[in-house]
C-alpha atoms as a PDB file:
ATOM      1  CA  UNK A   1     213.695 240.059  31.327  1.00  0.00           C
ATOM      2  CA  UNK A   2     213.798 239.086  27.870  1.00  0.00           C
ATOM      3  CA  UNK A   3     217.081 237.633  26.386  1.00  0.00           C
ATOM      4  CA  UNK A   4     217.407 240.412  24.019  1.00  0.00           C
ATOM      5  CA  UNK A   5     217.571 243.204  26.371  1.00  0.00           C
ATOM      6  CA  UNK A   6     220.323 241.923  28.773  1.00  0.00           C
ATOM      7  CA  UNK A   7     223.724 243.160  28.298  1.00  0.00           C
ATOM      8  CA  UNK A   8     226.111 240.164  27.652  1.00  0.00           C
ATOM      9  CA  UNK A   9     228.047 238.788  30.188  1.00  0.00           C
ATOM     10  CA  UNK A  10     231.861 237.781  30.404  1.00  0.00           C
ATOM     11  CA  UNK A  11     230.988 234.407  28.696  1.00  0.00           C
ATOM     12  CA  UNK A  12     229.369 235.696  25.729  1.00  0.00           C
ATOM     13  CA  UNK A  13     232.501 238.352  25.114  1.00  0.00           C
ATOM     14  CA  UNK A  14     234.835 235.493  25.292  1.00  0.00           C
ATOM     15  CA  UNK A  15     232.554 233.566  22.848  1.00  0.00           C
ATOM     16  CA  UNK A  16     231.836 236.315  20.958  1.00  0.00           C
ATOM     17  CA  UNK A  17     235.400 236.925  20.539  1.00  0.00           C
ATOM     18  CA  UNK A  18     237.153 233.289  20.124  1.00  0.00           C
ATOM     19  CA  UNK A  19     234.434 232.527  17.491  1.00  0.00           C
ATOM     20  CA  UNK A  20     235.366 235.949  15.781  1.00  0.00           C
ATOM     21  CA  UNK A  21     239.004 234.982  15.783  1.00  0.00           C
ATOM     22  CA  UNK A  22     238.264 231.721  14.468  1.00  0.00           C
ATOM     23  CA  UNK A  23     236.047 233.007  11.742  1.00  0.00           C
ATOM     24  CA  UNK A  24     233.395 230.852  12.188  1.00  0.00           C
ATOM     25  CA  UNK A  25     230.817 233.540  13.774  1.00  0.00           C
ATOM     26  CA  UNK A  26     227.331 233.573  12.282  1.00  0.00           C
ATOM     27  CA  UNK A  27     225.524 236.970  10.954  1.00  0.00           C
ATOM     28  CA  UNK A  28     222.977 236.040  13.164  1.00  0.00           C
ATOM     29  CA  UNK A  29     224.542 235.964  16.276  1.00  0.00           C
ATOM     30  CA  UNK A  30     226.330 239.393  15.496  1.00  0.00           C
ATOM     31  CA  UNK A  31     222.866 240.940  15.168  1.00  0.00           C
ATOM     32  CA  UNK A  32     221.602 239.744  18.543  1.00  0.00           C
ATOM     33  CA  UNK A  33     225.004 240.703  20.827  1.00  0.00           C
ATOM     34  CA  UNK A  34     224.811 242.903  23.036  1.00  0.00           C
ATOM     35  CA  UNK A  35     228.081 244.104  23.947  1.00  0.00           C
ATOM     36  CA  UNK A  36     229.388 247.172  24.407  1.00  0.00           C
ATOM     37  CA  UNK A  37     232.798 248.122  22.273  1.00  0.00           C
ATOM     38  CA  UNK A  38     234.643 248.263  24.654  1.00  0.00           C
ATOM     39  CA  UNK A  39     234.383 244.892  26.435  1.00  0.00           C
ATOM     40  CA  UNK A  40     235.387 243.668  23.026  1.00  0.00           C
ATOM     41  CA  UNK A  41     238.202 245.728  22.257  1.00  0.00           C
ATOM     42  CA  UNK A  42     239.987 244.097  25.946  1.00  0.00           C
ATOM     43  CA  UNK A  43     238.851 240.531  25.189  1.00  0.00           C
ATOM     44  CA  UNK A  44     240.195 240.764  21.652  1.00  0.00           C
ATOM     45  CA  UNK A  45     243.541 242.345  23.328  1.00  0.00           C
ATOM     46  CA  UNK A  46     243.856 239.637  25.624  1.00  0.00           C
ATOM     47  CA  UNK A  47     243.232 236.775  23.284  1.00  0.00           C
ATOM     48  CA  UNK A  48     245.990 238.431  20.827  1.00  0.00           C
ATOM     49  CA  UNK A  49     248.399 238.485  23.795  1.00  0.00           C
ATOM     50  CA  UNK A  50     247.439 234.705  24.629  1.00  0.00           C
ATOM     51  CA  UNK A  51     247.966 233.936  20.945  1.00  0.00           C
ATOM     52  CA  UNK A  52     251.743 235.528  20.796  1.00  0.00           C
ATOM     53  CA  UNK A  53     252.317 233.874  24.278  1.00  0.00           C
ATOM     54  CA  UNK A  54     251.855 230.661  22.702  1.00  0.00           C
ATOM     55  CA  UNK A  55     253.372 231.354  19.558  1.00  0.00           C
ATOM     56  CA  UNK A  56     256.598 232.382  21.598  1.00  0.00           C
ATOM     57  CA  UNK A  57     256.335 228.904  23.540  1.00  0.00           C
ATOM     58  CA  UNK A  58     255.739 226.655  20.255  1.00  0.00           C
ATOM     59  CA  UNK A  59     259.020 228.357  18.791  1.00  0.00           C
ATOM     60  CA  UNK A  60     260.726 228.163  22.207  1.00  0.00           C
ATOM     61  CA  UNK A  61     260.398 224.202  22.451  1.00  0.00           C
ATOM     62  CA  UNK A  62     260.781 223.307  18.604  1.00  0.00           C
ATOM     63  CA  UNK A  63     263.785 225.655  19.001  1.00  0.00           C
ATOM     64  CA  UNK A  64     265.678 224.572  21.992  1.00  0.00           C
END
């Protein structure tokens, strides 16, 4: 099976996603993905929630 035609497994989500977040995701790899919408809609859900988690400790310790 040819890399192209496999669907895209929990690793290259999360990649897919943290590099998108970052803003450091190249055209190139966008083309080639093969995920479907909605794997990246939950990843990108649960990396915002792991963002404001760790927002809300930062403030918590500077804070106290």
């Amino acid at each position: 099976m040819h890399r192209l035609d496999k669907p895209a497994s929990l690793l290259d989500v999360v990649k897919m996603v943290a590099f998108g977040f970052l803003g450091v995701r190249r055209r190139a790899d966008h083309e080639r993905a093969r995920v479907r919408p909605v794997q990246v809609i939950v990843a990108a859900l649960v990396f915002v929630v792991l963002f404001i988690l760790a927002i809300r400790a930062v403030v918590h310790i500077v804070t106290s």
